[in-house]
N, C-alpha and C. Protein backbone atom coordinates (compact mmCIF):
# COMPACT_ATOMS: atom_id res chain seq x y z
N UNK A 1 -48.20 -34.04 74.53
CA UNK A 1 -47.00 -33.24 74.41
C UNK A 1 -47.14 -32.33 73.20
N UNK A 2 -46.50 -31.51 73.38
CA UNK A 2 -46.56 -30.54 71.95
C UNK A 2 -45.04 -29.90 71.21
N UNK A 3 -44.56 -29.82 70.55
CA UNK A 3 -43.43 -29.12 69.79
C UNK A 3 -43.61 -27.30 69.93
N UNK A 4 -43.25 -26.48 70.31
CA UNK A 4 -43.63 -25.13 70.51
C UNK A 4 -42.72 -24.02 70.56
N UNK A 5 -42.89 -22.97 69.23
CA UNK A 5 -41.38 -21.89 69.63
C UNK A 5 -41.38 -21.24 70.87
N UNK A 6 -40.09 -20.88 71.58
CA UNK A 6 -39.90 -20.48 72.49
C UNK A 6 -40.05 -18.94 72.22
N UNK A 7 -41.39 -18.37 73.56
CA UNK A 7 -41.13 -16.90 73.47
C UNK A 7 -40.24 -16.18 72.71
N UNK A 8 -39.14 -15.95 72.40
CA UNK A 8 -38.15 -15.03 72.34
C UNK A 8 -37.80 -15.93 71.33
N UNK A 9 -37.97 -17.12 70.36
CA UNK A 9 -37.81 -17.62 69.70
C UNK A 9 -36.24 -17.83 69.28
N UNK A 10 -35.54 -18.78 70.39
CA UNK A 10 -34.21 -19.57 70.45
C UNK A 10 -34.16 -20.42 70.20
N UNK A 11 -35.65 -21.09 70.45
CA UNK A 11 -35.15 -22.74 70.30
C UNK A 11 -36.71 -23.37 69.96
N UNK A 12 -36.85 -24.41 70.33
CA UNK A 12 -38.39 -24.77 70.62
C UNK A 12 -38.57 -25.56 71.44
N UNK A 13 -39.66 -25.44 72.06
CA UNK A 13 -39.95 -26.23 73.32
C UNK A 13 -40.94 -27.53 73.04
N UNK A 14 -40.13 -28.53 73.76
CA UNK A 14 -40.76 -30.02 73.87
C UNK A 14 -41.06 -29.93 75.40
N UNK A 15 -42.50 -30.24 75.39
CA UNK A 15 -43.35 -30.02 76.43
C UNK A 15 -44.31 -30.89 76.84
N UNK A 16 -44.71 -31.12 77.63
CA UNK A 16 -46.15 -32.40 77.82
C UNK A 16 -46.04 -32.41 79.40
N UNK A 17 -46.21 -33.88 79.48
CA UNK A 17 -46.67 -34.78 80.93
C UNK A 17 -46.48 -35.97 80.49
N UNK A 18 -45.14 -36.41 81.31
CA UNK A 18 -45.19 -38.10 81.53
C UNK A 18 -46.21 -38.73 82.23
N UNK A 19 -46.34 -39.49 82.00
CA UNK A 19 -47.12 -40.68 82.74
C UNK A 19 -46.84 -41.94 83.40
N UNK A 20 -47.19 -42.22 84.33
CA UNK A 20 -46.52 -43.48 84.71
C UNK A 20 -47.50 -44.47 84.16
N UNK A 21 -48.83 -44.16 84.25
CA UNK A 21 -50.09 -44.93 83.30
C UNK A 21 -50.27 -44.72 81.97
N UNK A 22 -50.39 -45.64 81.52
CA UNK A 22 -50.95 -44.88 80.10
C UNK A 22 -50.74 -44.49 78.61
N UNK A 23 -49.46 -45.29 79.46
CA UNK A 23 -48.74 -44.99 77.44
C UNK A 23 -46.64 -44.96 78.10
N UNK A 24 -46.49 -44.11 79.15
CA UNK A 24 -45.03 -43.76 79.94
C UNK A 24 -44.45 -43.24 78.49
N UNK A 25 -44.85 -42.25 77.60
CA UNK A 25 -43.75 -42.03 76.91
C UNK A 25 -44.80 -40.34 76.31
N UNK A 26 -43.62 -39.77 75.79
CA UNK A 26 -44.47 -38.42 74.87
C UNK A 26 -43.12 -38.36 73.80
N UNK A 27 -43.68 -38.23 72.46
CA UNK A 27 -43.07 -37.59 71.30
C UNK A 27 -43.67 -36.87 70.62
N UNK A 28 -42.33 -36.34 69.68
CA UNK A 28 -42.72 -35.38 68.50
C UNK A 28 -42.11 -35.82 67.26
N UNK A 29 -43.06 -36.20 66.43
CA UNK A 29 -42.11 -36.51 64.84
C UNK A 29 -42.65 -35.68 64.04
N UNK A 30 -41.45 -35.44 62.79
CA UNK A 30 -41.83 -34.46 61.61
C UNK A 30 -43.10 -35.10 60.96
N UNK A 31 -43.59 -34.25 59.86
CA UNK A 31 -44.73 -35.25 59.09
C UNK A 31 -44.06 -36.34 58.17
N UNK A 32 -44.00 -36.93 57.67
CA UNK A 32 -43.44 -38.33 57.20
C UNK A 32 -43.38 -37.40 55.56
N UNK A 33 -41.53 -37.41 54.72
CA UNK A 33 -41.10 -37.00 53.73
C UNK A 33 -41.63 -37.78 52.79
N UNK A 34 -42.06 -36.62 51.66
CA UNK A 34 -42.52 -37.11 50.27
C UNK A 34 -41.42 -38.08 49.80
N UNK A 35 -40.20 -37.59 49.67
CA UNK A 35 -38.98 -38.56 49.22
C UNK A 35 -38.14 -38.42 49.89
N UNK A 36 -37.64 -39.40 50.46
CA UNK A 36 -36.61 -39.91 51.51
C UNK A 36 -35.57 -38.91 51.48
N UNK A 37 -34.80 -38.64 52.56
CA UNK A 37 -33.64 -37.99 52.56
C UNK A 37 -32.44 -38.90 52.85
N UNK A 38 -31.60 -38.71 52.12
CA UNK A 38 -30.40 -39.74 51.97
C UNK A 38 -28.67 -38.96 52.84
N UNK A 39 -28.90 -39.76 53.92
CA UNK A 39 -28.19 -38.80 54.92
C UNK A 39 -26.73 -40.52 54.63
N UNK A 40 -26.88 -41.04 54.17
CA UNK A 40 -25.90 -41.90 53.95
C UNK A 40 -23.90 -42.08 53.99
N UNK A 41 -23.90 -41.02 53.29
CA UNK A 41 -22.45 -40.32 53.28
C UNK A 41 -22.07 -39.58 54.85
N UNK A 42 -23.08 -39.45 55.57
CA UNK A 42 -22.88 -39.28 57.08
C UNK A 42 -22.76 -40.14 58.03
N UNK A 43 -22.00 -39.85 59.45
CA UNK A 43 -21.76 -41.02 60.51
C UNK A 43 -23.04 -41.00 61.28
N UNK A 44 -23.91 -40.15 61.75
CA UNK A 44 -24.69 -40.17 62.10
C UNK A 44 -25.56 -38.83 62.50
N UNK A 45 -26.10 -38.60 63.78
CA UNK A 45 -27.16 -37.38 63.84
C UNK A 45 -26.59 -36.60 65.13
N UNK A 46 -26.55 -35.54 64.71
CA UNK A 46 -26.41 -34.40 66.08
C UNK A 46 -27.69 -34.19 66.80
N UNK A 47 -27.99 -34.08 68.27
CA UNK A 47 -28.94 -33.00 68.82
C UNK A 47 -28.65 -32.28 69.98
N UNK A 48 -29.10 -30.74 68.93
CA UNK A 48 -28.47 -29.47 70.26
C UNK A 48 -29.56 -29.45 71.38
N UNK A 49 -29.63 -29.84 72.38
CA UNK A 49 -30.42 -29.79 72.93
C UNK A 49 -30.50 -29.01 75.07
N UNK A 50 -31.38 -28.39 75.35
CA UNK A 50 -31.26 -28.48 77.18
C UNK A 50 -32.30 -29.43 77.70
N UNK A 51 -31.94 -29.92 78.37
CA UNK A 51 -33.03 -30.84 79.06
C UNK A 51 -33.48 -30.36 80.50
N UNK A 52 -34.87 -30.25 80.87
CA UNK A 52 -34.82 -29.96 82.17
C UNK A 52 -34.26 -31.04 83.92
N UNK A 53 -34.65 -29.88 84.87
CA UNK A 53 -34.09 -30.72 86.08
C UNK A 53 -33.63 -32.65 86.16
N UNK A 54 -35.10 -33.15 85.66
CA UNK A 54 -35.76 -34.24 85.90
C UNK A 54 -34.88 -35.35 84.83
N UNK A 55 -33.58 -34.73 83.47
CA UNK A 55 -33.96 -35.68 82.62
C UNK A 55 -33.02 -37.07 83.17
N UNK A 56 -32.22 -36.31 84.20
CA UNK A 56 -31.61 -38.33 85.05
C UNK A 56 -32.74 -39.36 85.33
N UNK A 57 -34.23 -38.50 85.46
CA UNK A 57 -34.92 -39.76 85.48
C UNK A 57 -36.33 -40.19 84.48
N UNK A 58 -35.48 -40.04 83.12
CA UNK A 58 -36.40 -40.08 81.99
C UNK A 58 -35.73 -40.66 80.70
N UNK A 59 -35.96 -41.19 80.07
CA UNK A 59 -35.33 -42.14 78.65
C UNK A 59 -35.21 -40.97 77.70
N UNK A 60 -34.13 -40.35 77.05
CA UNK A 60 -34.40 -39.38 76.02
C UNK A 60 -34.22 -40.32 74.60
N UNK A 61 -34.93 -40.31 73.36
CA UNK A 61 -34.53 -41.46 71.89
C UNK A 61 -34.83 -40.39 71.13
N UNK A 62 -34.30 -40.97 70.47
CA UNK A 62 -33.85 -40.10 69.30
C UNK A 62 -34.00 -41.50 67.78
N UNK A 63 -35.18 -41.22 66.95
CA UNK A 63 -36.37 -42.11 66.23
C UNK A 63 -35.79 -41.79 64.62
N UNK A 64 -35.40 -42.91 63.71
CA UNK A 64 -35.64 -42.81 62.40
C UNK A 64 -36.36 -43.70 61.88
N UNK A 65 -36.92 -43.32 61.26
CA UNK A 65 -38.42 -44.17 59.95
C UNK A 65 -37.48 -44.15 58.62
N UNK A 66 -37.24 -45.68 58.09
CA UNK A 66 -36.48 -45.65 57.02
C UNK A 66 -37.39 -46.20 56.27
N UNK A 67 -39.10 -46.34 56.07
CA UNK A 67 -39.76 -46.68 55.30
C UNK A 67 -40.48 -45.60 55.16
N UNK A 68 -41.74 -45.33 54.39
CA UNK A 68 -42.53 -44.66 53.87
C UNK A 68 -43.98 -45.04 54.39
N UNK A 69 -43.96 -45.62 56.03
CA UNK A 69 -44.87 -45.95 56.24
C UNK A 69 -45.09 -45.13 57.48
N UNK A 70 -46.28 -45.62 58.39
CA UNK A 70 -46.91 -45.23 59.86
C UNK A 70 -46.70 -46.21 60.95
N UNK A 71 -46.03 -47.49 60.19
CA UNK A 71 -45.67 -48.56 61.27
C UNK A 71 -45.02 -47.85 62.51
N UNK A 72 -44.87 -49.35 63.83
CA UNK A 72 -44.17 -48.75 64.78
C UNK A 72 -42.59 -49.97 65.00
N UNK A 73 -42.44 -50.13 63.68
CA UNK A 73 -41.15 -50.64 63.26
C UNK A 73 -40.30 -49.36 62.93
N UNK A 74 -39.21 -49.17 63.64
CA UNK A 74 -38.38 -48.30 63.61
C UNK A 74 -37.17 -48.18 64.29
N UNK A 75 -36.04 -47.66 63.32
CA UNK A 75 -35.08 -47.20 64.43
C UNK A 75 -34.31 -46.29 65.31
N UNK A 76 -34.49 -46.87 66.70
CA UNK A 76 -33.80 -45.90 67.86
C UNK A 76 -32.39 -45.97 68.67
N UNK A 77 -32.56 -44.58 69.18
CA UNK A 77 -31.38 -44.71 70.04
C UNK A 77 -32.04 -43.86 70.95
N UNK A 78 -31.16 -44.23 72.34
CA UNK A 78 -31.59 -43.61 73.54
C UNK A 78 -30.11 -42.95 74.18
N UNK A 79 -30.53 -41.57 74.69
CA UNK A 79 -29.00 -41.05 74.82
C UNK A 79 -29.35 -40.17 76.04
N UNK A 80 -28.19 -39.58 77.03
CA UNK A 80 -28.93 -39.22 78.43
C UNK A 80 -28.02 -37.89 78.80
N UNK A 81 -28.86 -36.72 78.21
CA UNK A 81 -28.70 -35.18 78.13
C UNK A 81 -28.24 -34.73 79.47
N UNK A 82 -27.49 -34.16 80.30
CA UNK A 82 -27.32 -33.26 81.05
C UNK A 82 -28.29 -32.69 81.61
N UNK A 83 -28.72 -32.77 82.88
CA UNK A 83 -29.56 -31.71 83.17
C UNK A 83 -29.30 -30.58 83.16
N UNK A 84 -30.28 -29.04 83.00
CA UNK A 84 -30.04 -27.98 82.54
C UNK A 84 -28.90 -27.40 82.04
N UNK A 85 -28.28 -27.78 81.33
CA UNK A 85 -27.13 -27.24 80.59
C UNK A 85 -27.26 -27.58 78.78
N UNK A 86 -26.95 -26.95 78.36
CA UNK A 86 -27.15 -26.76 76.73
C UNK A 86 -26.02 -27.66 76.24
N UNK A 87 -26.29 -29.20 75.55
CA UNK A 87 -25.35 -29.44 74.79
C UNK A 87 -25.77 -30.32 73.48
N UNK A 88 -24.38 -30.88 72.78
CA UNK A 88 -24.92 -31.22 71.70
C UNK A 88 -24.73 -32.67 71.71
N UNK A 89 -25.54 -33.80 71.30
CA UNK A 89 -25.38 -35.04 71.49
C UNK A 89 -24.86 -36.03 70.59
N UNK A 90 -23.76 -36.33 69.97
CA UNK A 90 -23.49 -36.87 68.92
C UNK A 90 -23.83 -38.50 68.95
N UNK A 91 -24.86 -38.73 67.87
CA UNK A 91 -25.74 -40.74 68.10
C UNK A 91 -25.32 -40.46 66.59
N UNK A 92 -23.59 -41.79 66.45
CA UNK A 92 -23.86 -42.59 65.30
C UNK A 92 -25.04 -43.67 64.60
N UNK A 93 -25.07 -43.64 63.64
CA UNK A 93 -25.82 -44.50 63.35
C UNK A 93 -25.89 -45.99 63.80
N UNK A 94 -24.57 -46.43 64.15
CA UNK A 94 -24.81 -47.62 64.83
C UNK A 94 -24.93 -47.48 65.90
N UNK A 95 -25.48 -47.09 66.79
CA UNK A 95 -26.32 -47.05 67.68
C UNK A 95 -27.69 -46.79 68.14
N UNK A 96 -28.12 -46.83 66.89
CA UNK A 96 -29.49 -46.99 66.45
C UNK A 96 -30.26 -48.35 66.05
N UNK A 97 -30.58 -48.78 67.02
CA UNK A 97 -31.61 -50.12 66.93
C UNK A 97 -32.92 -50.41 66.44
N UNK A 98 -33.09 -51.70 65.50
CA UNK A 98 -34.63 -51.85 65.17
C UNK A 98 -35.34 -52.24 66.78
N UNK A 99 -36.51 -51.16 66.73
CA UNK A 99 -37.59 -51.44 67.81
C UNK A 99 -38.65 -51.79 67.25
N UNK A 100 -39.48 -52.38 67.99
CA UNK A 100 -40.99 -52.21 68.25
C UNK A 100 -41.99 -51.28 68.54
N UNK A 101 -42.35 -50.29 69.45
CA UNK A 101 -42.44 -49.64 70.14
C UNK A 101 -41.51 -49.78 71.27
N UNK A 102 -41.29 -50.11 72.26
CA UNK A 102 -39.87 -49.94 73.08
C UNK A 102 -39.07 -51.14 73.52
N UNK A 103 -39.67 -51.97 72.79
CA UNK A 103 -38.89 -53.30 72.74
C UNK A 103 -37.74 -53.40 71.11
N UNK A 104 -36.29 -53.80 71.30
CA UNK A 104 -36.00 -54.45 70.84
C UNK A 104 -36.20 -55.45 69.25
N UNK A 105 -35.74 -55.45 68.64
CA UNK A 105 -36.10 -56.38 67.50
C UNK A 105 -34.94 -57.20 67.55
N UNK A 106 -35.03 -59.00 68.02
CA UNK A 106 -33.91 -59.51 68.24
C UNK A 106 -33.71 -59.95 67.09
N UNK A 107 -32.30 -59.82 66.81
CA UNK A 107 -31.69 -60.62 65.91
C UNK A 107 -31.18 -59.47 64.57
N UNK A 108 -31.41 -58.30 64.85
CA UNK A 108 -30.99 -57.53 63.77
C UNK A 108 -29.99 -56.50 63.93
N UNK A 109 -28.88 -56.84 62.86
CA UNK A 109 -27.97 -55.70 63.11
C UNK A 109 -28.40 -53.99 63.19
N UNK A 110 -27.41 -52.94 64.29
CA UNK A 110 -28.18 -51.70 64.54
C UNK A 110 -27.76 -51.19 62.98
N UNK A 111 -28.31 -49.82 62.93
CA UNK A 111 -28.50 -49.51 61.57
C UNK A 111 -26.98 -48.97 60.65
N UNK A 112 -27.02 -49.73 60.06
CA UNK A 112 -25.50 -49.13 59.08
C UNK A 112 -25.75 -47.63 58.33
N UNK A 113 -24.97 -46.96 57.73
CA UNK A 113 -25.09 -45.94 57.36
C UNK A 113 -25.68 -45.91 56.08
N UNK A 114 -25.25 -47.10 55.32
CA UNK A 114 -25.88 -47.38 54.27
C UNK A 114 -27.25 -47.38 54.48
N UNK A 115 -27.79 -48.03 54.94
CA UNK A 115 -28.95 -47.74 55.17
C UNK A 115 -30.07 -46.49 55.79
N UNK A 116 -29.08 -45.44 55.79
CA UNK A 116 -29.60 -44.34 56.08
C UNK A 116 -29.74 -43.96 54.87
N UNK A 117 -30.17 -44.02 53.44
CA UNK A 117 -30.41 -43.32 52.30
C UNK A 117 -31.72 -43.37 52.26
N UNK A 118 -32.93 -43.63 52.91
CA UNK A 118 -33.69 -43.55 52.45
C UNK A 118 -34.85 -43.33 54.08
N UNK A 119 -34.44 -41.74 54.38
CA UNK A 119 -34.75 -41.36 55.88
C UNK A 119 -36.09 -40.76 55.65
N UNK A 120 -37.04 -41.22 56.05
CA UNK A 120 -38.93 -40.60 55.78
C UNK A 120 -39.06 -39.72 57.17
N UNK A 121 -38.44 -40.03 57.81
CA UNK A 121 -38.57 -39.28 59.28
C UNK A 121 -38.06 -38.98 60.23
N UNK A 122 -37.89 -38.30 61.26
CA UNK A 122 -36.99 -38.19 62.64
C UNK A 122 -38.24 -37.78 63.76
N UNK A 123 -37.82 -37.88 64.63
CA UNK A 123 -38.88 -38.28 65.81
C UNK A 123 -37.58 -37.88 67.25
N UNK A 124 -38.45 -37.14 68.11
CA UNK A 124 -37.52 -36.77 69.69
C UNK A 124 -38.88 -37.70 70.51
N UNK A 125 -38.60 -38.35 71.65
CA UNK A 125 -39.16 -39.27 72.80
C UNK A 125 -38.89 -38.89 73.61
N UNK A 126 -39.14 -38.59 75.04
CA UNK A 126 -39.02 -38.78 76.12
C UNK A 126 -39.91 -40.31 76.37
N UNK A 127 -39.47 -41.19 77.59
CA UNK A 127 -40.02 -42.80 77.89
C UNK A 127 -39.46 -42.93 79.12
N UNK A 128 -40.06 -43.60 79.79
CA UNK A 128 -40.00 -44.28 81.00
C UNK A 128 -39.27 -46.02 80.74
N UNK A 129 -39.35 -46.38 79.32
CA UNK A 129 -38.80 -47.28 79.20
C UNK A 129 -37.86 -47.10 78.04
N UNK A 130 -36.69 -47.94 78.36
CA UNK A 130 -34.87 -48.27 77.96
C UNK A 130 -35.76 -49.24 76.65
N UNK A 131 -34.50 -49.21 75.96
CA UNK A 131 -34.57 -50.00 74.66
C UNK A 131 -33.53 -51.37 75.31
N UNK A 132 -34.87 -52.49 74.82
CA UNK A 132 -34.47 -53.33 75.55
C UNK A 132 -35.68 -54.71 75.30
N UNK A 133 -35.33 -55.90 74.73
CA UNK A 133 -35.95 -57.18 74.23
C UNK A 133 -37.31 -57.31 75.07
N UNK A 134 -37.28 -56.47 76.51
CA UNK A 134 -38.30 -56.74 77.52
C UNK A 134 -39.07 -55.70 77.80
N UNK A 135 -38.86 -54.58 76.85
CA UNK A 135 -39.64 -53.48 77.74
C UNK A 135 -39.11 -52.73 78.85
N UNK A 136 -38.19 -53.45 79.66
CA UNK A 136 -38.27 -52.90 80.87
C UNK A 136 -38.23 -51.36 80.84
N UNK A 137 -38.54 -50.69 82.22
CA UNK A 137 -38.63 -49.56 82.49
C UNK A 137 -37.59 -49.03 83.53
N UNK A 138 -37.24 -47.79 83.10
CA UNK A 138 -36.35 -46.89 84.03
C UNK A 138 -36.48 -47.06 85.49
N UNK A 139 -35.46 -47.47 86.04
CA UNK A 139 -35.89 -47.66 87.79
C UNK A 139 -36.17 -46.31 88.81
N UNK A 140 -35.43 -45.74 88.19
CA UNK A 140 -35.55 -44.34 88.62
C UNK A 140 -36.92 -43.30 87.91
N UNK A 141 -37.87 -43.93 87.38
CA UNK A 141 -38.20 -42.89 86.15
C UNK A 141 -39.22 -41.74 87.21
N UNK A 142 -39.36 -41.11 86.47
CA UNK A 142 -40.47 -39.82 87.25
C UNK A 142 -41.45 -39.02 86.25
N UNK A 143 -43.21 -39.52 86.95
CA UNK A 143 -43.47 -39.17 86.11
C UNK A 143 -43.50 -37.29 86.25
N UNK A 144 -44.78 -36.86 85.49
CA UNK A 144 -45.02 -35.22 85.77
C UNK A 144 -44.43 -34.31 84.67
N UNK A 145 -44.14 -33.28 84.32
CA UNK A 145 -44.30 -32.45 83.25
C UNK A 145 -42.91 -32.29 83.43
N UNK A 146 -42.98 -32.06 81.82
CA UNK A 146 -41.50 -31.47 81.83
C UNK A 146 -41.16 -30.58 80.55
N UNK A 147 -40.31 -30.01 80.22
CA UNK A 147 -39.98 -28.90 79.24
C UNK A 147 -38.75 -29.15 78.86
N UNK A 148 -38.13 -29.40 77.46
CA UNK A 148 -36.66 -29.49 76.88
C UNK A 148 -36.67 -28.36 76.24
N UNK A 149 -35.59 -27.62 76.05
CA UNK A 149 -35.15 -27.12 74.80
C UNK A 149 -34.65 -27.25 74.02
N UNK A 150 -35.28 -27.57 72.46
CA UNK A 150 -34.56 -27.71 71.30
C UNK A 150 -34.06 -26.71 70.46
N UNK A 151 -32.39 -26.82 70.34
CA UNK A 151 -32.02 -26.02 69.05
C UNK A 151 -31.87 -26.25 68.02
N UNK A 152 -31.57 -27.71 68.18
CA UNK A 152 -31.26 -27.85 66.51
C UNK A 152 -31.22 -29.11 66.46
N UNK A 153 -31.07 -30.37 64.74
CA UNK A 153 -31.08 -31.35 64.97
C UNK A 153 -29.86 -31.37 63.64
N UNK A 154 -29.25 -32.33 63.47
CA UNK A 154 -28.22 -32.31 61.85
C UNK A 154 -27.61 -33.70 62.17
N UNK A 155 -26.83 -33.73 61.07
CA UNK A 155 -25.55 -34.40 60.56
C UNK A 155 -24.29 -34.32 60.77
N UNK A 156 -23.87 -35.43 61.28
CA UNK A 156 -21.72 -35.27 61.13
C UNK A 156 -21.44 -36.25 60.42
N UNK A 157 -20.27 -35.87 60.53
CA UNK A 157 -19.27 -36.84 59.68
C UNK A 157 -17.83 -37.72 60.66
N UNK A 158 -18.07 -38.71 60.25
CA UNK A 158 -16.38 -39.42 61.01
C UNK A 158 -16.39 -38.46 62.29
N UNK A 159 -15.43 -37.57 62.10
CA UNK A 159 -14.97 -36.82 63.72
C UNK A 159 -15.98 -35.87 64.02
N UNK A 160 -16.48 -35.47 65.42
CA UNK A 160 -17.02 -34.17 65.79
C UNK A 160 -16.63 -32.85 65.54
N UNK A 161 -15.37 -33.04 64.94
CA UNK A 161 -15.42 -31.56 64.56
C UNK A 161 -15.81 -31.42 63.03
N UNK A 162 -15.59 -32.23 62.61
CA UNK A 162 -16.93 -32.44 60.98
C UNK A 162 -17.64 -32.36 60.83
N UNK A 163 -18.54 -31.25 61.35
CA UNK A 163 -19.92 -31.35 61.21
C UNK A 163 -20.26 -31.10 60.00
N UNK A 164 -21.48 -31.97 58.57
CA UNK A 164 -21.61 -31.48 57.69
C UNK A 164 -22.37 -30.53 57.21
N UNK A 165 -22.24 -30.01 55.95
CA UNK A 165 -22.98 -28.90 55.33
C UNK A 165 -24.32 -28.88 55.73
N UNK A 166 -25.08 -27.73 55.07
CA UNK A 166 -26.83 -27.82 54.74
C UNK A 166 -27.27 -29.03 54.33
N UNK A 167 -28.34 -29.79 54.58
CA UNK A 167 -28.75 -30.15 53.30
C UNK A 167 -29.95 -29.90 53.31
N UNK A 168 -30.58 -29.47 52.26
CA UNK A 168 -31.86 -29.02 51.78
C UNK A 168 -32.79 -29.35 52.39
N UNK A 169 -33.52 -28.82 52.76
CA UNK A 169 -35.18 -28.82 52.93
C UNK A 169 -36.08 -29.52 52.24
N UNK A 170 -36.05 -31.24 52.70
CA UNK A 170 -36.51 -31.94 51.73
C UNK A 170 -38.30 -31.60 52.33
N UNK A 171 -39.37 -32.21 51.09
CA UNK A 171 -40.55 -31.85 50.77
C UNK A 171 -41.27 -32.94 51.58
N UNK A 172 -42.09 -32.47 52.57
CA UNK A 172 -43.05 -32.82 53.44
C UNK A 172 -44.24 -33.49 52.89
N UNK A 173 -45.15 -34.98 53.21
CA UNK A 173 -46.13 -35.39 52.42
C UNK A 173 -47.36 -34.50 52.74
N UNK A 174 -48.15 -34.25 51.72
CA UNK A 174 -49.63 -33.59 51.55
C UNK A 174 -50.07 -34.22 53.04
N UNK A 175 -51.50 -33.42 53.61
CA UNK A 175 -52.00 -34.05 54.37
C UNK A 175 -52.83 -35.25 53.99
N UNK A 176 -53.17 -35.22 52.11
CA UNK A 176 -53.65 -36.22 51.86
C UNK A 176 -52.78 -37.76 51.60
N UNK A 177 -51.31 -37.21 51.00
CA UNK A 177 -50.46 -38.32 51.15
C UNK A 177 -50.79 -39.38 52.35
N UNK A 178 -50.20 -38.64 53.80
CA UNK A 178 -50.14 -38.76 54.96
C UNK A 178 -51.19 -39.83 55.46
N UNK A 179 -52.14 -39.53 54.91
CA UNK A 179 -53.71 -40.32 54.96
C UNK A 179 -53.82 -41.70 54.38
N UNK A 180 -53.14 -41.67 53.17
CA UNK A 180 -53.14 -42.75 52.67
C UNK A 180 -52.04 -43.45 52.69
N UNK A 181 -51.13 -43.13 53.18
CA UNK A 181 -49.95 -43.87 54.03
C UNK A 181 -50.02 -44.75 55.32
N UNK A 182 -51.22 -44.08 55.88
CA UNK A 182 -51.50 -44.93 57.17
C UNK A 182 -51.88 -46.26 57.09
N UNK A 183 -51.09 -46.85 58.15
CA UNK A 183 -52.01 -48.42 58.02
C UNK A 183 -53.36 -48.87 58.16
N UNK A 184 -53.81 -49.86 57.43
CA UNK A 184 -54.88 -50.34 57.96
C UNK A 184 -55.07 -50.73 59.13
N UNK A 185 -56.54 -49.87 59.78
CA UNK A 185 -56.89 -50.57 60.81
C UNK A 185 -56.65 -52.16 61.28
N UNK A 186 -56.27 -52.59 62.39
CA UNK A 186 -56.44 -54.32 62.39
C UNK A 186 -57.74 -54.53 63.36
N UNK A 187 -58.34 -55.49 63.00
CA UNK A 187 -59.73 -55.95 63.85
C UNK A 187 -59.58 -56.98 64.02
């Protein structure tokens, strides 16, 4: 999959090929922040987004990394866009679950807001599989290519019509950071 401005540059395009073999999922995450962004004082995350024909039969998540690592400990939410029509998706923070990769982490409360002060990353998914203790997979899912449009991603507050301010353009890790952030191989 790839992240890509749109011709005429509106939005950007999330693009690839599902799979039903092979992995059943495609994302895009930012590069992992030098210092955390502290989105805390917020209820949770907006995304402006269009989804194509297909997305009734595809998992859309929406990914935060609250460590400073490359693990695939993280938390998600999964939320289910409109086909072709432009809208905006409001995912409080509690509705954001510790995963695995697409399993579940039992036994842990979803993420409080407090615990959003210390955000290393955001991440868009398309998956064939639901967040869920088992893995399971979409009954309906389909694989084959597909194209979203992204406009935008942010912050609210309490009500939807609160949406909050700017906040800054926090600082991206070196490619050498990045490197040495990664986990060790396991053998």
């Amino acid at each position: 999959s790839r992240l890509v401005a749109a011709p005429d540059s509106s939005c950007a395009l999330f693009e690839g090929k599902l799979r039903e073999m092979g992995g059943g999922f495609c994302g895009q995450r930012m590069r992992l922040l030098a210092e955390p962004l502290d989105i805390s004082n917020e209820s949770g995350l907006w995304v402006d987004l269009e989804a194509d024909a297909d997305a009734h039969s595809r998992v859309y998540k929406l990914a935060l990394r609250t460590r400073k690592d490359r693990g695939e400990v993280i938390y998600q939410t999964e939320f289910a866009p409109p086909p072709l029509s432009r809208t905006r998706v409001l995912l409080p923070f509690s509705e954001f679950k510790l995963v695995r990769g697409p399993r579940l982490v039992p036994g842990v409360p979803p993420l409080a807001a407090a615990n959003a002060s210390s955000v290393f990353q955001l991440s868009l998914v398309l998956s064939k599989f639901r967040i869920s203790t088992d893995g399971a997979a979409l009954p309906n899912f389909k694989e084959g290519p597909f194209c979203t449009k992204l406009y935008g991603v942010g912050v609210f507050r309490s009500s939807p019509t609160s949406v909050a301010g700017e906040v800054a353009k926090p600082k991206v890790m070196t490619e050498e950071e990045a490197q040495a952030a990664r986990p060790l191989p396991l053998k």
